[in-house]
C-alpha atoms as a PDB file:
ATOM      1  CA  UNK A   1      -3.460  15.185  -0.721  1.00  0.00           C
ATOM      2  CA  UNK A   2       0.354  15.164  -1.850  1.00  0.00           C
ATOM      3  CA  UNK A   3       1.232  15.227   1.916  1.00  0.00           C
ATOM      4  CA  UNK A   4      -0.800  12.262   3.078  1.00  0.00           C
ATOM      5  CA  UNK A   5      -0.262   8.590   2.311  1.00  0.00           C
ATOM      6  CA  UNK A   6      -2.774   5.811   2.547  1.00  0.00           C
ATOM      7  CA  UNK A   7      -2.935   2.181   4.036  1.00  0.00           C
ATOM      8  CA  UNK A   8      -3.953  -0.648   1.870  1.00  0.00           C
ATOM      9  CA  UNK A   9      -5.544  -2.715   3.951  1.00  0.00           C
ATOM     10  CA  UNK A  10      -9.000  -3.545   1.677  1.00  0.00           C
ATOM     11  CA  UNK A  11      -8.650  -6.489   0.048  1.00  0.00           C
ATOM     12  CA  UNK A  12     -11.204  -5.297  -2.625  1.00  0.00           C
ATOM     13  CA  UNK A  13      -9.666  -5.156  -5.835  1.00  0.00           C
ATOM     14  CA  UNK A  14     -11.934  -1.664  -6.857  1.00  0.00           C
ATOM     15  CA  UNK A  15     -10.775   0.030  -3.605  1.00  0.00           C
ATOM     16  CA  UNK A  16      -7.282  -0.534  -4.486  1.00  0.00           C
ATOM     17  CA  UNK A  17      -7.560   0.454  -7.603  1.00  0.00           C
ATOM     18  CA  UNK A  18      -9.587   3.604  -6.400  1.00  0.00           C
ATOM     19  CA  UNK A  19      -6.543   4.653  -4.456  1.00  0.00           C
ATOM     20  CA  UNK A  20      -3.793   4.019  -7.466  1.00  0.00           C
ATOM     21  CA  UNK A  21      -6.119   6.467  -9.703  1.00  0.00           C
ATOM     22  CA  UNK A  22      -7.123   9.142  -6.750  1.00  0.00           C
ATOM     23  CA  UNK A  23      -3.294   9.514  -5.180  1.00  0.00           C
ATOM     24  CA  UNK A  24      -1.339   7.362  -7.069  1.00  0.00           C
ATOM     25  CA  UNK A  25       1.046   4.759  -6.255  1.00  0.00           C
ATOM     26  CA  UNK A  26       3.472   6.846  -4.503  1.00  0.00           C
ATOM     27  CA  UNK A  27       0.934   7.748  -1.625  1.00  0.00           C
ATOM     28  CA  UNK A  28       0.309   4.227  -1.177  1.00  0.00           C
ATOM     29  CA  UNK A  29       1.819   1.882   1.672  1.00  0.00           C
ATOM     30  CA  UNK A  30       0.958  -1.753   2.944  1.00  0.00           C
ATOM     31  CA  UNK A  31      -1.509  -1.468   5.524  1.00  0.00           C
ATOM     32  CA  UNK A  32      -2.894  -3.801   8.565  1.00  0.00           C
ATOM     33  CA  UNK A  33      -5.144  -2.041  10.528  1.00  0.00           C
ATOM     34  CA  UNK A  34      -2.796  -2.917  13.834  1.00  0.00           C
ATOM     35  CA  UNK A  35      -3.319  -3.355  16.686  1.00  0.00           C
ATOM     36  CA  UNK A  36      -7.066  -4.122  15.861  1.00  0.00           C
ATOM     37  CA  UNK A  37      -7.847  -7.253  14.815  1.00  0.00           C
ATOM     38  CA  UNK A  38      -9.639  -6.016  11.374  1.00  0.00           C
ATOM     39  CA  UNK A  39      -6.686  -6.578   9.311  1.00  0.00           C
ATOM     40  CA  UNK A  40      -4.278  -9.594   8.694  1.00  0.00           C
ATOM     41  CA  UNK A  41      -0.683  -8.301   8.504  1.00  0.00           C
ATOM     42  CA  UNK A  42       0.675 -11.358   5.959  1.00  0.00           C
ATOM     43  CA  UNK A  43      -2.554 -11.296   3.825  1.00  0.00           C
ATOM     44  CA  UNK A  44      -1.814  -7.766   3.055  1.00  0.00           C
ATOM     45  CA  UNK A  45       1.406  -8.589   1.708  1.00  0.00           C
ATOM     46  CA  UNK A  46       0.145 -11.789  -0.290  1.00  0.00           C
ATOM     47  CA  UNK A  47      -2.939  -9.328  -1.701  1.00  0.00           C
ATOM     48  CA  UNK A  48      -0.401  -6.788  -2.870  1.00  0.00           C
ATOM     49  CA  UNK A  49       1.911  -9.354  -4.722  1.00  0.00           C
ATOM     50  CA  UNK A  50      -0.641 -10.717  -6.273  1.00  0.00           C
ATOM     51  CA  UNK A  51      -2.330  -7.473  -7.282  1.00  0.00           C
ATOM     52  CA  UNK A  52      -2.478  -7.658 -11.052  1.00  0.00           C
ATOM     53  CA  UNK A  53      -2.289  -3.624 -11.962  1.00  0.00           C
ATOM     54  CA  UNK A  54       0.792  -3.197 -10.300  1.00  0.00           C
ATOM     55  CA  UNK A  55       4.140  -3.552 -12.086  1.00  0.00           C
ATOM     56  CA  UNK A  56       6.736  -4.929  -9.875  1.00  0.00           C
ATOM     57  CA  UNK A  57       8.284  -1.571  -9.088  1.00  0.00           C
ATOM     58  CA  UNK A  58       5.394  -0.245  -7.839  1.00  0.00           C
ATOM     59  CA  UNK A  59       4.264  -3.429  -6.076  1.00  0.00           C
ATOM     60  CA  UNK A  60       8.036  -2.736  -3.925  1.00  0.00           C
ATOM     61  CA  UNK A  61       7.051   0.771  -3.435  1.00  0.00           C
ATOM     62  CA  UNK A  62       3.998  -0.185  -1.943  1.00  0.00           C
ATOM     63  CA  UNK A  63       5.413  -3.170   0.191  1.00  0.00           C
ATOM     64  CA  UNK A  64       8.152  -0.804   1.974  1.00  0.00           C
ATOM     65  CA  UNK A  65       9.629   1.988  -0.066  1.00  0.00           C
ATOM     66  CA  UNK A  66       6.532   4.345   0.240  1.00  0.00           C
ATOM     67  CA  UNK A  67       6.926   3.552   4.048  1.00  0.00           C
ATOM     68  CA  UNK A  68      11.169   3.823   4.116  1.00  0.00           C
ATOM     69  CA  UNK A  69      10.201   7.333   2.374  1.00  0.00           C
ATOM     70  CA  UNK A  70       7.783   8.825   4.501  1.00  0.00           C
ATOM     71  CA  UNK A  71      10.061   8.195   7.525  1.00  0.00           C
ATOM     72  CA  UNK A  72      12.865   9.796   6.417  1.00  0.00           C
ATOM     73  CA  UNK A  73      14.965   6.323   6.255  1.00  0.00           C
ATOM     74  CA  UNK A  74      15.450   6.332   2.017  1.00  0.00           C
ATOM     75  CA  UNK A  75      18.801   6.395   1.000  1.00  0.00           C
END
C-alpha cells in the first residue's frame, strides 16, 4: 500500500474519511475520474477545501503536493 496513491473523487464524506484512516493523507491526491464524465474536476477541489477533517496542510497536500511528489517534480 505505501507505493500506491489514491484519487479522491467520492464526494461522500465516510469514503474520504475511509481513505485518511486506511493510507493516510500522504497517499491521497485530488481526483476527477477524467476523461469520463463521472467526476467534476472543480467540485473536487471545492469538496476538498471544504472537507472539515483536514487541517490546511494536509488539505494542500491533497490538492497538489501528493501529486508534485509522486511525479518526481517536489523540490
Amino acid at each position: 500500500m505505501e507505493r500506491l496513491y489514491f484519487d479522491t473523487i467520492s464526494y461522500y464524506e465516510p469514503a474520504l474519511l475511509a481513505g485518511l484512516a486506511c493510507v493516510g493523507v500522504d497517499r491521497l491526491v485530488i481526483g476527477s475520474d477524467a476523461p469520463f464524465a463521472v467526476g467534476d474536476l472543480d467540485r473536487s477541489v471545492r469538496e476538498i477545501r471544504a472537507f472539515p477533517f483536514l487541517p490546511e496542510r494536509d488539505r494542500q497536500k491533497v490538492l497538489h503536493e501528493n501529486a508534485l511528489r509522486f511525479l518526481g517534480l517536489a523540490k
